[in-house]
Protein backbone atom coordinates (compact mmCIF):
# COMPACT_ATOMS: atom_id res chain seq x y z
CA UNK A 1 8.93 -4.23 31.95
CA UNK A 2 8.12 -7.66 33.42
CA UNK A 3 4.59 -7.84 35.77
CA UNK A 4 3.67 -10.82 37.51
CA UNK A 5 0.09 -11.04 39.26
CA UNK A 6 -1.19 -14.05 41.27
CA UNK A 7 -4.34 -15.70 42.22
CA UNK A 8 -5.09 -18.81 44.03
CA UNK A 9 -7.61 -21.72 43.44
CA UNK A 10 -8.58 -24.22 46.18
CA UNK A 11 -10.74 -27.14 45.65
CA UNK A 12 -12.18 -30.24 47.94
CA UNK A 13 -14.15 -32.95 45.99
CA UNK A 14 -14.88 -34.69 43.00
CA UNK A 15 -15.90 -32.56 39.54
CA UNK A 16 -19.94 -32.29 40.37
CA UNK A 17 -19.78 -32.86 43.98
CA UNK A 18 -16.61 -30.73 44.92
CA UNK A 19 -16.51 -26.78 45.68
CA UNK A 20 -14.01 -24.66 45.22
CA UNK A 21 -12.92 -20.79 46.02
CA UNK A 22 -11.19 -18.01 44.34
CA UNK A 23 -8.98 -15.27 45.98
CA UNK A 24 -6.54 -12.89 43.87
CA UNK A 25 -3.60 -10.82 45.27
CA UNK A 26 -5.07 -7.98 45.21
CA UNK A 27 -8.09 -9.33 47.52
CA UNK A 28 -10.48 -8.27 44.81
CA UNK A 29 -11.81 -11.82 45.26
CA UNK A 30 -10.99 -13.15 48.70
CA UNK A 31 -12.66 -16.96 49.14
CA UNK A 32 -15.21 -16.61 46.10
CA UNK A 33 -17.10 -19.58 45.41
CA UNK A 34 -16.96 -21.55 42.20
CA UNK A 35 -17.64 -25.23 41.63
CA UNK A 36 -19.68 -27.23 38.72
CA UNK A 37 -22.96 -26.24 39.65
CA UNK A 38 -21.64 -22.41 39.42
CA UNK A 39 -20.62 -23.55 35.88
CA UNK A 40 -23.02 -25.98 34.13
CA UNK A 41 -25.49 -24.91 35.97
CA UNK A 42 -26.25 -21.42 36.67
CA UNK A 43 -26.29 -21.97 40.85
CA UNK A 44 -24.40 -19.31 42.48
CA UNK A 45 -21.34 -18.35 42.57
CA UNK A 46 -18.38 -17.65 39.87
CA UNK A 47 -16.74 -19.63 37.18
CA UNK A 48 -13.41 -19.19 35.02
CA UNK A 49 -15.21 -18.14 31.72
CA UNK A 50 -17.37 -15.14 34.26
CA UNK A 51 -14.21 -14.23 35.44
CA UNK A 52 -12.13 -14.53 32.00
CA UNK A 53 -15.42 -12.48 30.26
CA UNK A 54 -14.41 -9.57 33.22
CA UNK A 55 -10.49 -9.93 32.32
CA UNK A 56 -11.36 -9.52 28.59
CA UNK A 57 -14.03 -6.55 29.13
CA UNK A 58 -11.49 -4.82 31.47
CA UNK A 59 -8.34 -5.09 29.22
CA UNK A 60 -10.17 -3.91 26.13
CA UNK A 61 -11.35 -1.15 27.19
CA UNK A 62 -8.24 -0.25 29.40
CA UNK A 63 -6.99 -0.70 26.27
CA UNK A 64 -8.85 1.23 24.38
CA UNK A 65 -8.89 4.27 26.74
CA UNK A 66 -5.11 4.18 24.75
CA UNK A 67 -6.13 3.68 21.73
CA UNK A 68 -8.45 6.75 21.79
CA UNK A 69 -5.70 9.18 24.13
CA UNK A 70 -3.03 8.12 20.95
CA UNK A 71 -5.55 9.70 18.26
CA UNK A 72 -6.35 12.67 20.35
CA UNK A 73 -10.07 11.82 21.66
CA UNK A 74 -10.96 11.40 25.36
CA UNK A 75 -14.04 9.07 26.07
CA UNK A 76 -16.93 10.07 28.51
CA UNK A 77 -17.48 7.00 28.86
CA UNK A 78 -16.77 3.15 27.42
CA UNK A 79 -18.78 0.20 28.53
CA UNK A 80 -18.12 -3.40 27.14
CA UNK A 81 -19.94 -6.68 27.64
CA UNK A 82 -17.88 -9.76 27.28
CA UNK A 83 -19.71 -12.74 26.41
CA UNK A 84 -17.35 -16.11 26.01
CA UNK A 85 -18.38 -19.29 24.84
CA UNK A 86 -17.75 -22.43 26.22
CA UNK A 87 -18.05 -25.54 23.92
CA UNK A 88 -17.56 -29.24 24.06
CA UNK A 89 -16.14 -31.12 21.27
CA UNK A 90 -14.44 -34.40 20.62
CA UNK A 91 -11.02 -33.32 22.46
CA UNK A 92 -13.21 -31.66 26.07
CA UNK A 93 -14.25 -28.05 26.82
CA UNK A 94 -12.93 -25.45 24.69
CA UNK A 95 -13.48 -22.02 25.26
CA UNK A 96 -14.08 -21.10 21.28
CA UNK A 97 -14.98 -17.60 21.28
CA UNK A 98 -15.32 -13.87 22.76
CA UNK A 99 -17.96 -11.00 21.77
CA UNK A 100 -17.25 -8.16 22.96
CA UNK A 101 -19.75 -5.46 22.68
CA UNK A 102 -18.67 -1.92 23.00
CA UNK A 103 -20.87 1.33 23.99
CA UNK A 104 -18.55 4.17 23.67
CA UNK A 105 -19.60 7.84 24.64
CA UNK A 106 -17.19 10.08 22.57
CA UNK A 107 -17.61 13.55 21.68
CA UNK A 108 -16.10 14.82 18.76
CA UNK A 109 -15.11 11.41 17.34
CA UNK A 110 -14.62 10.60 13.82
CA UNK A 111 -15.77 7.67 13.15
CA UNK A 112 -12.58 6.03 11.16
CA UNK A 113 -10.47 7.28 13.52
CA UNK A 114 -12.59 5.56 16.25
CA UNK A 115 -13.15 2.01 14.19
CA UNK A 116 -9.09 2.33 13.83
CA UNK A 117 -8.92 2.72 17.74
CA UNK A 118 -11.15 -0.34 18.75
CA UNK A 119 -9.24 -2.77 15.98
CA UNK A 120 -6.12 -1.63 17.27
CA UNK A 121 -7.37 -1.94 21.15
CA UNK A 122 -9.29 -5.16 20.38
CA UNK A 123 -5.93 -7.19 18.57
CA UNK A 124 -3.49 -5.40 21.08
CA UNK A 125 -4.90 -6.07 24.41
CA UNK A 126 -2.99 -8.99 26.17
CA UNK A 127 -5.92 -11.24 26.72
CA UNK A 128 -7.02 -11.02 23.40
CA UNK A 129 -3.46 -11.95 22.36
CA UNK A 130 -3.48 -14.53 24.94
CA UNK A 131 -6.95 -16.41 23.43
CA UNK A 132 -6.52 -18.80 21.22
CA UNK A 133 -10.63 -17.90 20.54
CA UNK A 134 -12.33 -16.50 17.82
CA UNK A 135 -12.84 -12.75 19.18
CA UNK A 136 -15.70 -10.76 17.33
CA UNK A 137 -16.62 -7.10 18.43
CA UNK A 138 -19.81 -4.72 17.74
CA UNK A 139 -18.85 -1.48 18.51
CA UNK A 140 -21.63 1.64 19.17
CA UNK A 141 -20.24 5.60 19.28
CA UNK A 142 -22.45 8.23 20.35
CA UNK A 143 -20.90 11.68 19.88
């Protein structure tokens, strides 16, 4: 199974000065802003690492809604935070590392079988095996 999914980035200006906007295929975003300020310096709008963060939070857990289903235990609910880290070092901006931090609602879960479901979710989601980031995880159940 091949799956292709688009979005767009336009920009006018220089680096600090220029603005730019996001739109996706699916019109989820449609013109969003993003530019420097957005980035560096928390003025509104979006930036790649925001949007990245939402990729990573959304895949996980997508993910994990498997993970659980393939060990026989049905979530009431999963939330995750996805915090990434952007760093500069001697070769530009990297983006060195993800945190994602779980709060799982699961009744009836055993807790190995759980931990075994968020490793498994957390290696085998497609953006974590696209980052090239150190990914760390704190994971919460409540039965």
């Amino acid at each position: 199974m091949l799956i292709t999914k688009h979005a767009t980035a336009h920009w006018q200006g220089g680096l600090k000065d220029g603005r730019g906007s996001l739109s996706t295929e699916s019109g989820a975003l449609h013109d969003t802003p993003y530019g420097f300020r957005s980035r560096f310096e928390g003025q509104p709008g979006s930036n790649p690492e925001e949007l990245l963060a939402a990729a990573h939070a959304g895949c996980f857990t997508m993910a994990l809604a498997m993970q659980l289903g393939l060990a026989g235990m049905s979530a009431e609910s999963l939330e995750t935070r996805a915090e990434v880290t952007l760093e500069q070092d001697e070769g530009g901006f990297t983006i060195s590392a993800v945190h994602l931090a779980l709060r799982a609602h699961v009744p009836g879960a055993e807790r190995a079988a759980f931990e075994s479901a968020v490793e498994a979710a957390k290696t085998g989601c497609p953006v974590s095996r696209l980052l090239d980031a150190e990914i760390t995880l704190e994971a919460s159940l409540q039965n």
